[in-house]
PDB file of N, CA and C in Angstrom:
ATOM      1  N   UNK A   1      23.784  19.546  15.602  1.00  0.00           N
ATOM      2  CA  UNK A   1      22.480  19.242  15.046  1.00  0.00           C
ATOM      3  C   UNK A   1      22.491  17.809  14.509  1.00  0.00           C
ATOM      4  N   UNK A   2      21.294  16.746  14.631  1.00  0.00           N
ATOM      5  CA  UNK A   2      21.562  15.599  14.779  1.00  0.00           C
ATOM      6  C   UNK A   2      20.608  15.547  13.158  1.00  0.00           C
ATOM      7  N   UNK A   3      20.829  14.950  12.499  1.00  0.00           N
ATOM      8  CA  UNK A   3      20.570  14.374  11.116  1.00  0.00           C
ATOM      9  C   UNK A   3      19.272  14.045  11.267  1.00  0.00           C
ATOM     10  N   UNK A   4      17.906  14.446  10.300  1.00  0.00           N
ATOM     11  CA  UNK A   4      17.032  13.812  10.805  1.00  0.00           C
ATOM     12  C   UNK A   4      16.809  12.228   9.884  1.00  0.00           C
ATOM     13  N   UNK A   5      16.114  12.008  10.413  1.00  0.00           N
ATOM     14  CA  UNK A   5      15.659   9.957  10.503  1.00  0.00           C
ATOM     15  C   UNK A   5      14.899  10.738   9.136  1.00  0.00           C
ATOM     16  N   UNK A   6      14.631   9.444   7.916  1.00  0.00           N
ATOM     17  CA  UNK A   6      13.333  10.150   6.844  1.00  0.00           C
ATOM     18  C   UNK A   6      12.783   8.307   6.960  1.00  0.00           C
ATOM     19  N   UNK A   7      11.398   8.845   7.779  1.00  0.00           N
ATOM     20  CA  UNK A   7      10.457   7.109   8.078  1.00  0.00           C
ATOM     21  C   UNK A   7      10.166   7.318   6.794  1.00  0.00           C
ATOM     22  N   UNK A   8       9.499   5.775   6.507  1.00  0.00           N
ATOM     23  CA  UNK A   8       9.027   5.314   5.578  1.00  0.00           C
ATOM     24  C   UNK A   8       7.715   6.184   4.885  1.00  0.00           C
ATOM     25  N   UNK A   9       7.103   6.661   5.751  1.00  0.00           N
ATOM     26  CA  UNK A   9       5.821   7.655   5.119  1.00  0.00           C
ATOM     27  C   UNK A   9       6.662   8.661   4.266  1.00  0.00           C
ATOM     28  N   UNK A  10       7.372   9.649   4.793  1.00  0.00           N
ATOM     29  CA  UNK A  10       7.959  10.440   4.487  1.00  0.00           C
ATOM     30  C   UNK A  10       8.961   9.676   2.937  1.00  0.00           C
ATOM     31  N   UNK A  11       9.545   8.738   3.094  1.00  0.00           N
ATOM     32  CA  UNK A  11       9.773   8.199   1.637  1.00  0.00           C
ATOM     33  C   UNK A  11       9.127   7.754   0.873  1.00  0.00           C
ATOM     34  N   UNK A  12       7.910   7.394   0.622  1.00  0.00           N
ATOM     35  CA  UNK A  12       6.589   7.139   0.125  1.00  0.00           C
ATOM     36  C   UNK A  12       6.117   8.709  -0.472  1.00  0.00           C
ATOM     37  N   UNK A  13       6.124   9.372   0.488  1.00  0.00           N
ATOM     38  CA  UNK A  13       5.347  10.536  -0.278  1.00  0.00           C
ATOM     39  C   UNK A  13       6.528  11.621  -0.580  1.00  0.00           C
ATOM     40  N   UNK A  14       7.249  11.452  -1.039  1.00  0.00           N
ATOM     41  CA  UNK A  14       8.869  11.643  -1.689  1.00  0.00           C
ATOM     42  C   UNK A  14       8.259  11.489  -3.275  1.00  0.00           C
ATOM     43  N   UNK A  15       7.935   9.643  -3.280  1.00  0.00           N
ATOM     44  CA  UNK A  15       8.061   9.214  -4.668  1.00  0.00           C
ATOM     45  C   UNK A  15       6.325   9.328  -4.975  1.00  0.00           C
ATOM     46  N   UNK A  16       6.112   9.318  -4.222  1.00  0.00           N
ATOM     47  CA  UNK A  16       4.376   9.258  -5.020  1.00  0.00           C
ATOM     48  C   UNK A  16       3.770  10.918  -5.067  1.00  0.00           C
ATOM     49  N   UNK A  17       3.315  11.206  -5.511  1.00  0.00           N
ATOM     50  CA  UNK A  17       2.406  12.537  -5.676  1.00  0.00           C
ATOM     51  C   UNK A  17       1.467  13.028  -4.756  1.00  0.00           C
ATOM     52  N   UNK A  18       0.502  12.206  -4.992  1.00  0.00           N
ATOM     53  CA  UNK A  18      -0.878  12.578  -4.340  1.00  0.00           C
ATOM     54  C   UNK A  18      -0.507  11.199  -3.108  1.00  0.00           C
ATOM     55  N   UNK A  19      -1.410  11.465  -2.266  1.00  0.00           N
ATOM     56  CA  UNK A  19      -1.668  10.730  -0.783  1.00  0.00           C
ATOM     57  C   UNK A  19      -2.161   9.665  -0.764  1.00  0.00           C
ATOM     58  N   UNK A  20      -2.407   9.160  -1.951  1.00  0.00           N
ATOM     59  CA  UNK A  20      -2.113   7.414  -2.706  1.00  0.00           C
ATOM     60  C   UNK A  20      -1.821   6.896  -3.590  1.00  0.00           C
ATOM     61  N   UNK A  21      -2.147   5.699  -3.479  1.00  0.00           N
ATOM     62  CA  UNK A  21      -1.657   5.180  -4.891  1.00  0.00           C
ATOM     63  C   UNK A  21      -2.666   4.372  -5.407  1.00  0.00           C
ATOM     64  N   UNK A  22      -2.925   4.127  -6.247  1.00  0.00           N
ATOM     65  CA  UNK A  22      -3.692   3.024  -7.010  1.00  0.00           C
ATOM     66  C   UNK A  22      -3.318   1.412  -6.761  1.00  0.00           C
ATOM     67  N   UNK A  23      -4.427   0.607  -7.250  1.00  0.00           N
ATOM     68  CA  UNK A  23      -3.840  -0.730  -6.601  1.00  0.00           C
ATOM     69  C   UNK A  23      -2.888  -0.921  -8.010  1.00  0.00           C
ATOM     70  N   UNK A  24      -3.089  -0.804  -8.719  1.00  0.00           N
ATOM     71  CA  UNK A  24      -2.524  -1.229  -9.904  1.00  0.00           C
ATOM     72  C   UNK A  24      -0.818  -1.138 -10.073  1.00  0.00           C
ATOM     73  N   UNK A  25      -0.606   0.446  -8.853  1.00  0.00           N
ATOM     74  CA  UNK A  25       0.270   0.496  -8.815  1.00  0.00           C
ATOM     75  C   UNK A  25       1.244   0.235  -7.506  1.00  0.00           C
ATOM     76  N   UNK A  26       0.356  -0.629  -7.009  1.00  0.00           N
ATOM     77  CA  UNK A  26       1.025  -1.327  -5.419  1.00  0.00           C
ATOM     78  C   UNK A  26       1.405  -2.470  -6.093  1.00  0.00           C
ATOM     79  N   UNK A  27       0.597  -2.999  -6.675  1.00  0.00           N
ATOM     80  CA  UNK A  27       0.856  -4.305  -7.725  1.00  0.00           C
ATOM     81  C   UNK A  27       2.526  -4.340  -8.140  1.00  0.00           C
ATOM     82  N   UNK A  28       2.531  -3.206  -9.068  1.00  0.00           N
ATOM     83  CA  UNK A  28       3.947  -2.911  -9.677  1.00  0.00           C
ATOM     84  C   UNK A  28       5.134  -2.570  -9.082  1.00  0.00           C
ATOM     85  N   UNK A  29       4.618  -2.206  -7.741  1.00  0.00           N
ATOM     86  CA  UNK A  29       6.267  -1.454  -7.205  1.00  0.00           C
ATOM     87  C   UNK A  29       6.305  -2.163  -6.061  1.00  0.00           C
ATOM     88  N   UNK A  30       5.176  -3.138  -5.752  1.00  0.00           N
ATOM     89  CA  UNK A  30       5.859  -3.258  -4.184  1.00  0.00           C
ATOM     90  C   UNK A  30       5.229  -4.899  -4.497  1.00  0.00           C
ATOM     91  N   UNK A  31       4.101  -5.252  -4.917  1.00  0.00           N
ATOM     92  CA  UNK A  31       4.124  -6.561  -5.182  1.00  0.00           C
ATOM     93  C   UNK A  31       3.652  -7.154  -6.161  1.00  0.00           C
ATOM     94  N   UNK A  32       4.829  -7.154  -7.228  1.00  0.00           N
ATOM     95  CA  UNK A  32       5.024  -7.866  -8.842  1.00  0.00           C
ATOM     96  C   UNK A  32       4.225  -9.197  -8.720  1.00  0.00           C
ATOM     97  N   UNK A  33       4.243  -9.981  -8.184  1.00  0.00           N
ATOM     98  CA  UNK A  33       4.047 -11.740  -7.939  1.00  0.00           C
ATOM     99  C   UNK A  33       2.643 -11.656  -7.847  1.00  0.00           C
ATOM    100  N   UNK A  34       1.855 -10.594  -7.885  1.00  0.00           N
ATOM    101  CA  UNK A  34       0.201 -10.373  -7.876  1.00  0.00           C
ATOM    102  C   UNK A  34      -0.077 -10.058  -8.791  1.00  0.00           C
ATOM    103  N   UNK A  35      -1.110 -10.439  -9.710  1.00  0.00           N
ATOM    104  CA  UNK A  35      -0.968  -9.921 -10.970  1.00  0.00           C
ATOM    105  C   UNK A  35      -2.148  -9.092 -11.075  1.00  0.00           C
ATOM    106  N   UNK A  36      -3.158  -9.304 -10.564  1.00  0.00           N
ATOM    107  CA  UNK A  36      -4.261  -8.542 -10.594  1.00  0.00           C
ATOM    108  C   UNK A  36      -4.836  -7.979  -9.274  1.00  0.00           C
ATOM    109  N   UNK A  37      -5.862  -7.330  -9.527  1.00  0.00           N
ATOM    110  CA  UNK A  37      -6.014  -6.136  -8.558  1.00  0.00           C
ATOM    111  C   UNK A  37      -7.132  -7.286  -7.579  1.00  0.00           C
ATOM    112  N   UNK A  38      -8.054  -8.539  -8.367  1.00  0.00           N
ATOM    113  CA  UNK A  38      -8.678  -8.570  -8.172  1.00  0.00           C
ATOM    114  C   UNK A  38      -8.357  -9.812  -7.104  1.00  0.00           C
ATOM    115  N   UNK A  39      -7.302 -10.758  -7.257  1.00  0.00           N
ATOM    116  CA  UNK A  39      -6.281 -11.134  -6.931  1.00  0.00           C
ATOM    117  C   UNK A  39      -5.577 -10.603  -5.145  1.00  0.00           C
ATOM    118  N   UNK A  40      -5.440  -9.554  -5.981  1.00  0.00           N
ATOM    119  CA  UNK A  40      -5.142  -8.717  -4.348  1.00  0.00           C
ATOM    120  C   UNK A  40      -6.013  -8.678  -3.158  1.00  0.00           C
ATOM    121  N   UNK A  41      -7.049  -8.072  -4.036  1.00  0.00           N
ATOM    122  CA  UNK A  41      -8.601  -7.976  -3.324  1.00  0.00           C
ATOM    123  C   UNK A  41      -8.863  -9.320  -2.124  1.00  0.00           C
ATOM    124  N   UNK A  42      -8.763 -10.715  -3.154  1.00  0.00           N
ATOM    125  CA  UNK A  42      -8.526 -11.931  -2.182  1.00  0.00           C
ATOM    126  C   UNK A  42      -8.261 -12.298  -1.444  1.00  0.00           C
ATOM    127  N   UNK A  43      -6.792 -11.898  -1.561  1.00  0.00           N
ATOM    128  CA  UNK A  43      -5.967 -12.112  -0.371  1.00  0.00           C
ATOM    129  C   UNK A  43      -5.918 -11.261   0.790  1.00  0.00           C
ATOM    130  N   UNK A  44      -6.438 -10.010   0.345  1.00  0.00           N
ATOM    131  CA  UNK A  44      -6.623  -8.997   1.880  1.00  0.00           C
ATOM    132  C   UNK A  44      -7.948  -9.497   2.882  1.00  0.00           C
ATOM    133  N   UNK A  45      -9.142  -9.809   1.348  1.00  0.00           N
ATOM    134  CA  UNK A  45     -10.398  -9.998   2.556  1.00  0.00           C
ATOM    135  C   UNK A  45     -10.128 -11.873   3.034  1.00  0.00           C
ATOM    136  N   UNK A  46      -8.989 -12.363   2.624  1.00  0.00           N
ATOM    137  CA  UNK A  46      -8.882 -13.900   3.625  1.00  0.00           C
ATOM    138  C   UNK A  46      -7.682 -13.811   4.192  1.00  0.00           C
ATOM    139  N   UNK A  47      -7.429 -12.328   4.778  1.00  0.00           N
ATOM    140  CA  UNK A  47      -6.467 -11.903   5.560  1.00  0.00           C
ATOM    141  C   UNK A  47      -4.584 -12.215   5.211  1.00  0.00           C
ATOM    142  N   UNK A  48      -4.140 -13.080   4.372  1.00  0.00           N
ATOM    143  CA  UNK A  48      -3.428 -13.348   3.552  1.00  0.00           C
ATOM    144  C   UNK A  48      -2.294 -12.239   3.735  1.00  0.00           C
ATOM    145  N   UNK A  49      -3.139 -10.930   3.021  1.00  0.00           N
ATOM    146  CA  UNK A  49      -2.270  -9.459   3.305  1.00  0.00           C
ATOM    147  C   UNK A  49      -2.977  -8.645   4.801  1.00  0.00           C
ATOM    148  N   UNK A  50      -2.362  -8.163   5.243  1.00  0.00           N
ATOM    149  CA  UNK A  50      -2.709  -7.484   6.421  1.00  0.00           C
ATOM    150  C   UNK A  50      -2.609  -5.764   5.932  1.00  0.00           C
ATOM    151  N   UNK A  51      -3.265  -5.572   4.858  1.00  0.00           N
ATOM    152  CA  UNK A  51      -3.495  -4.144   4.011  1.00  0.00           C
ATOM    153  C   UNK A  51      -4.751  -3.547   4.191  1.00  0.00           C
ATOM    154  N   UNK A  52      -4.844  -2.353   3.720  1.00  0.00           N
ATOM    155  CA  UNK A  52      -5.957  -1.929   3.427  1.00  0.00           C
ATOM    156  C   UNK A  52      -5.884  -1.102   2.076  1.00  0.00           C
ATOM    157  N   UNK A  53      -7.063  -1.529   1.189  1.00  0.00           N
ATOM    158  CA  UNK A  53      -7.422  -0.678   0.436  1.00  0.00           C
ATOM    159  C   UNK A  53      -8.567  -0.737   0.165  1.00  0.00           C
ATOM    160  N   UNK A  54      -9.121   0.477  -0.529  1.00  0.00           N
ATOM    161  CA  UNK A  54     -10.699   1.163  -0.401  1.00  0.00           C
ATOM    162  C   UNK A  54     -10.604   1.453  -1.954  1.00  0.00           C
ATOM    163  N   UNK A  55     -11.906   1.873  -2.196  1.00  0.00           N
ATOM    164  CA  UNK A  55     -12.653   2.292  -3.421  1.00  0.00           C
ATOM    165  C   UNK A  55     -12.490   3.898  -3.130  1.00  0.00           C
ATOM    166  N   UNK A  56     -12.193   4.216  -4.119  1.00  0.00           N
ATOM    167  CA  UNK A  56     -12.287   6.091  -4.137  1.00  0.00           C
ATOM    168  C   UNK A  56     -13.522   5.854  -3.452  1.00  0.00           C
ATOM    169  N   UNK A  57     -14.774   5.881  -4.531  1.00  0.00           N
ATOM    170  CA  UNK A  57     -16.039   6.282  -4.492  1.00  0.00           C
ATOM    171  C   UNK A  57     -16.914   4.487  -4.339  1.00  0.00           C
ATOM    172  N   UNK A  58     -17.025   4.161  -3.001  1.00  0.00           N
ATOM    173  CA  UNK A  58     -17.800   3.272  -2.541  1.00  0.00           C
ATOM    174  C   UNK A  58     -19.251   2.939  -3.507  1.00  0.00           C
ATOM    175  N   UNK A  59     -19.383   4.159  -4.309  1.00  0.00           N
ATOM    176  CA  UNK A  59     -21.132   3.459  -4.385  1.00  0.00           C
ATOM    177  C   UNK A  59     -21.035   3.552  -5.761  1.00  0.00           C
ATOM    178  N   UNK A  60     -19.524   3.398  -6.521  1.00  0.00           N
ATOM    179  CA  UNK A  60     -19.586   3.356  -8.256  1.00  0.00           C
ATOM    180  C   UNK A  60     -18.431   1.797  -8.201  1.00  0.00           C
ATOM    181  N   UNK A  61     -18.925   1.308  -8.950  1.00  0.00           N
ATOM    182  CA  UNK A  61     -18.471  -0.163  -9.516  1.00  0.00           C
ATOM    183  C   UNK A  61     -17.136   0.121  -9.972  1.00  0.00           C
ATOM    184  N   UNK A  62     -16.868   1.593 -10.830  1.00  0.00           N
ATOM    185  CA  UNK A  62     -15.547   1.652 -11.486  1.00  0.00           C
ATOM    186  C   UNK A  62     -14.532   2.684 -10.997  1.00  0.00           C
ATOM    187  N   UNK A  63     -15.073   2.890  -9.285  1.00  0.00           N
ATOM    188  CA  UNK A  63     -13.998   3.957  -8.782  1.00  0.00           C
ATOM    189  C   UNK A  63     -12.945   2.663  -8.685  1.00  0.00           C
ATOM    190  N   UNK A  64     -11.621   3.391  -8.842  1.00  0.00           N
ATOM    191  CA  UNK A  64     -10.498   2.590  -8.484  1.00  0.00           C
ATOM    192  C   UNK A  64     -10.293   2.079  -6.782  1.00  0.00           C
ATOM    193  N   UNK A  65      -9.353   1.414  -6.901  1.00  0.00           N
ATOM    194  CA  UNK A  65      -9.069   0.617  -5.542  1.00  0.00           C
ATOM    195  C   UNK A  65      -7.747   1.293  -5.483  1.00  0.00           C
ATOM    196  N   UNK A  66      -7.958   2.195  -4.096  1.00  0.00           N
ATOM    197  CA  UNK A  66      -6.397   2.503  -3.685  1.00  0.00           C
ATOM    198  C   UNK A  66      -5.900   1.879  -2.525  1.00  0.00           C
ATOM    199  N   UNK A  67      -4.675   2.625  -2.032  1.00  0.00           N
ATOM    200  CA  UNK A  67      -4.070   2.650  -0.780  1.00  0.00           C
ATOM    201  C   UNK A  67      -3.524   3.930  -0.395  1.00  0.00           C
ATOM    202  N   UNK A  68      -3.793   4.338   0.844  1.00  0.00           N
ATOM    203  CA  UNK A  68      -3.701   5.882   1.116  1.00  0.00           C
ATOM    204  C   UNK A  68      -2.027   5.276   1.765  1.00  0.00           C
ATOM    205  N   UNK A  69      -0.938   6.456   1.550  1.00  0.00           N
ATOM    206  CA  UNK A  69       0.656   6.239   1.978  1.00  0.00           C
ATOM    207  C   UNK A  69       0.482   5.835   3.383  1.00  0.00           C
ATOM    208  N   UNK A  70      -0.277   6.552   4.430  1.00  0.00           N
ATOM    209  CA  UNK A  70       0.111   6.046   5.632  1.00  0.00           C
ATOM    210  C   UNK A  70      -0.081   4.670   6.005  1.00  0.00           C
ATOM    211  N   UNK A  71      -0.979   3.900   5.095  1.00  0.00           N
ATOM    212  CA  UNK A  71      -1.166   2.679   5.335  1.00  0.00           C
ATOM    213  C   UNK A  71      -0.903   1.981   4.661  1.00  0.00           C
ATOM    214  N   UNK A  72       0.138   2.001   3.743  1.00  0.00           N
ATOM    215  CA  UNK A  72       0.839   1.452   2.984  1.00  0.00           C
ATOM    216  C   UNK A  72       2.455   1.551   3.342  1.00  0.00           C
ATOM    217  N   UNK A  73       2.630   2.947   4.231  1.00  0.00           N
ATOM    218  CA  UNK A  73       4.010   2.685   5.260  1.00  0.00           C
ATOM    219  C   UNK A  73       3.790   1.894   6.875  1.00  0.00           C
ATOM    220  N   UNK A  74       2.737   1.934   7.031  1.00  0.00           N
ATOM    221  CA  UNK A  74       2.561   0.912   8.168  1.00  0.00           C
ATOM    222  C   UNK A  74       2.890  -0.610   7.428  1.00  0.00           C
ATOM    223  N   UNK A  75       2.039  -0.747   6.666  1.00  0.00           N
ATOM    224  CA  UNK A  75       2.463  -1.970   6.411  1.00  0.00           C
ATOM    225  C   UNK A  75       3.894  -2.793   5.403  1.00  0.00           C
ATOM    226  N   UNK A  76       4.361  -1.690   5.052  1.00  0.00           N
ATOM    227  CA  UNK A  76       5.677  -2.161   4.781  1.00  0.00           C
ATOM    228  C   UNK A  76       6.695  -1.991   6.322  1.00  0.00           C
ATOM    229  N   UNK A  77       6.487  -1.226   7.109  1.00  0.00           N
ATOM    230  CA  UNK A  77       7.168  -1.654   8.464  1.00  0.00           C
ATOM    231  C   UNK A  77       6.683  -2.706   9.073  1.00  0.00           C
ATOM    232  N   UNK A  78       5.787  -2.922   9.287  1.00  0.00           N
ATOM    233  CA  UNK A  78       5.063  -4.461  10.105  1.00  0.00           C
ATOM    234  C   UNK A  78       6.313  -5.955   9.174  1.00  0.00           C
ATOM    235  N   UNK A  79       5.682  -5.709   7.952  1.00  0.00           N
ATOM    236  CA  UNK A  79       6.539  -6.515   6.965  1.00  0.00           C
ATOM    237  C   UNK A  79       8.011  -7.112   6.960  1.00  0.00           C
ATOM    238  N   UNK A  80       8.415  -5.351   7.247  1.00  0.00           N
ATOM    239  CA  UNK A  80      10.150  -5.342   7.519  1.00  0.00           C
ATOM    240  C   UNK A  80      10.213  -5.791   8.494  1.00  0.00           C
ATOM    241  N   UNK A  81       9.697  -5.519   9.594  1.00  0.00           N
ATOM    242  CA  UNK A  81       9.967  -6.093  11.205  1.00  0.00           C
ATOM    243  C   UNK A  81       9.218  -7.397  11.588  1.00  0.00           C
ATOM    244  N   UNK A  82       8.381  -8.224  10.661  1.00  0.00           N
ATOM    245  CA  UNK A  82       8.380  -9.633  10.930  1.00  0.00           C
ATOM    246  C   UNK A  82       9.665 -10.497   9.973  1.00  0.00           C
ATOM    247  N   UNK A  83      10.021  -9.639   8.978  1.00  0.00           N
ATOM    248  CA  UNK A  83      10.842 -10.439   8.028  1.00  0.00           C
ATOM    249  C   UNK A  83      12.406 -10.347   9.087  1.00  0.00           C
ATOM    250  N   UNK A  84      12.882  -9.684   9.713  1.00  0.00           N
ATOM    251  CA  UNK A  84      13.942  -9.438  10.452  1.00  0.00           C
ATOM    252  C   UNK A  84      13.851 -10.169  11.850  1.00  0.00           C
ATOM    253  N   UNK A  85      12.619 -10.622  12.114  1.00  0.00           N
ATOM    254  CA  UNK A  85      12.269 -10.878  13.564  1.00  0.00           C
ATOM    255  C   UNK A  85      12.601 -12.721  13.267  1.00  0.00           C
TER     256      UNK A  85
END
């Protein structure tokens, strides 16, 4: 019996709970050097980051800004495999 592989989704939703995360807390664990959410926001819509994150609730000003795991393990592989390339 051959060992299985554990991808990056599968270690993501290991450490996180629910099926995202908050930006606040992409900020903290994966990129410190950003300090704000709003910050972040910037750099995704002038393509900068090649991420996605959404508003819980699109049509309230104070739903949070997440990132759902699967697209937050895509893009830490894209990441890993241009940083190695």
């Amino acid at each position: 019996m051959t060992p299985q592989v554990q991808t990056t989704l599968d270690t993501l939703r290991s450490r996180y709970a629910g099926s995202y995360i908050t930006a606040e807390q992409l900020l903290t664990d994966h990129l410190p050097h950003i300090t704000t959410v709003k910050h972040l926001r910037r750099k995704v819509r002038e393509g900068q980051l090649n991420l996605k994150i959404r508003q819980l609730d699109p049509s309230s000003n104070r739903s949070p800004w997440v990132i759902y795991l699967p697209d937050l393990a895509d893009w830490l592989d894209q990441t890993a495999a241009a940083q190695a390339a």
